[in-house]
Protein backbone atom coordinates (compact mmCIF):
# COMPACT_ATOMS: atom_id res chain seq x y z
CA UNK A 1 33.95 10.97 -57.31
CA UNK A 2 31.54 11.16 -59.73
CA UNK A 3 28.48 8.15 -60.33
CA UNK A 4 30.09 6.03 -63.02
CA UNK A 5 33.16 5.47 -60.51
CA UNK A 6 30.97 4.72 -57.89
CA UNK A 7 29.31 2.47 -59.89
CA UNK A 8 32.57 0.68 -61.29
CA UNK A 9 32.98 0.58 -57.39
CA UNK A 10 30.23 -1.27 -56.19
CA UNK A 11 30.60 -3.87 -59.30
CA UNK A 12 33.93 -4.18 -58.14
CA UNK A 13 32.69 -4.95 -54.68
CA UNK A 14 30.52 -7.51 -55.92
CA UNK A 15 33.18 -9.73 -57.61
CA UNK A 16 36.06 -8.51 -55.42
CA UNK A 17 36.52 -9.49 -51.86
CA UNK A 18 38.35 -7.43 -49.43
CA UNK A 19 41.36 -9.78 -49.20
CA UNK A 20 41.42 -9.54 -52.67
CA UNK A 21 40.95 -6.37 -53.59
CA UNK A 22 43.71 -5.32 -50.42
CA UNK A 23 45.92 -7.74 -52.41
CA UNK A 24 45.80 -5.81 -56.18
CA UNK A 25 45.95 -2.54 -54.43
CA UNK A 26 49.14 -3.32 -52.98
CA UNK A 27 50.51 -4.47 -56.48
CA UNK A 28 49.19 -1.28 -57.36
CA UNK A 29 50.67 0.63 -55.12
CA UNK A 30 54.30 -1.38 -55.50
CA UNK A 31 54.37 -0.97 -59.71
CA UNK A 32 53.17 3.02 -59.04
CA UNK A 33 56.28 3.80 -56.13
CA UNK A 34 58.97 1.24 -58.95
CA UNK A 35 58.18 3.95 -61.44
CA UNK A 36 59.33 3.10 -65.29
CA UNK A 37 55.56 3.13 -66.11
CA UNK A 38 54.28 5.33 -69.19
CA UNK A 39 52.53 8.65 -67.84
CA UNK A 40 49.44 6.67 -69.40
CA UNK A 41 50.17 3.51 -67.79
CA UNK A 42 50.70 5.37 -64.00
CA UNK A 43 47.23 7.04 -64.58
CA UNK A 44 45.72 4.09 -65.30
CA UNK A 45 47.12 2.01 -62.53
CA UNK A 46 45.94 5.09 -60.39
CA UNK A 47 42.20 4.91 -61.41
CA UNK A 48 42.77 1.40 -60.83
CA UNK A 49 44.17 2.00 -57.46
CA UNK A 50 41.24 4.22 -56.80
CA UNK A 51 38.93 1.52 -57.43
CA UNK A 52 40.80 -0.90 -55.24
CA UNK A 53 40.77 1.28 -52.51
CA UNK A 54 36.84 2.11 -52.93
CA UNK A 55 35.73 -0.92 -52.43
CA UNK A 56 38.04 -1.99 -50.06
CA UNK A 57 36.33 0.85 -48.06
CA UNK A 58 32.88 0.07 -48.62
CA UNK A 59 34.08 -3.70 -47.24
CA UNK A 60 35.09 -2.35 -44.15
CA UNK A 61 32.04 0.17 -44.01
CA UNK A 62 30.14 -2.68 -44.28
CA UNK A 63 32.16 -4.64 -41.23
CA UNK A 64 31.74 -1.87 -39.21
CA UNK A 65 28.08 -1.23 -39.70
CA UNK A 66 27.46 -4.87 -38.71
CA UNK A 67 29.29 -4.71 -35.83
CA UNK A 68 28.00 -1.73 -34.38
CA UNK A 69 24.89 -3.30 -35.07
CA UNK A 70 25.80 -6.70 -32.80
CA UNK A 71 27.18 -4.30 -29.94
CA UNK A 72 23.99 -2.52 -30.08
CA UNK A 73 21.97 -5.32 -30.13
CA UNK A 74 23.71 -7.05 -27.11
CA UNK A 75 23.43 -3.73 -25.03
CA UNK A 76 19.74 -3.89 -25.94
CA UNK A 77 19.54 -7.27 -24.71
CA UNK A 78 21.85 -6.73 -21.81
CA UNK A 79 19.95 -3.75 -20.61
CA UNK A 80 16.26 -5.41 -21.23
CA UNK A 81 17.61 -8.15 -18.74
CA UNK A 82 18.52 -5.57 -15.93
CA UNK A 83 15.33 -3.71 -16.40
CA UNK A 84 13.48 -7.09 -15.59
């Protein structure tokens, strides 16, 4: 990936929500597999699809950083209350 895609990503991110973005790539992904699309038209509905799935990845990134961070808090708290 190079920076102006991840770029186009995280602006993406920032107006697209997961359920959203999850949403487009499927309409993606159902115009790219009914073929009858231009060789132009497939490519760009690939980049697209790129996008899509970019920031649908950096959504759940984000999920999963915050709740590794709750289950590592709570075992923090959990094991500060056995230690006392």
């Amino acid at each position: 990936m190079t920076g102006k895609t991840d770029k186009t990503e995280q602006a993406a991110a920032e107006v697209l929500g997961y359920e959203q973005a999850r949403d487009e790539l499927i309409e993606v992904v159902r115009r790219l597999e009914a073929g009858g699309t231009t060789l132009e038209e497939s490519l760009a509905l690939w980049e697209r699809g790129e996008e899509l799935a970019g920031v649908c990845r950096r959504w759940l990134d984000g999920a999963r950083a915050r709740l590794d961070a709750a289950l590592a808090e709570e075992a923090g708290a959990e094991g500060a209350e056995g230690a006392g």
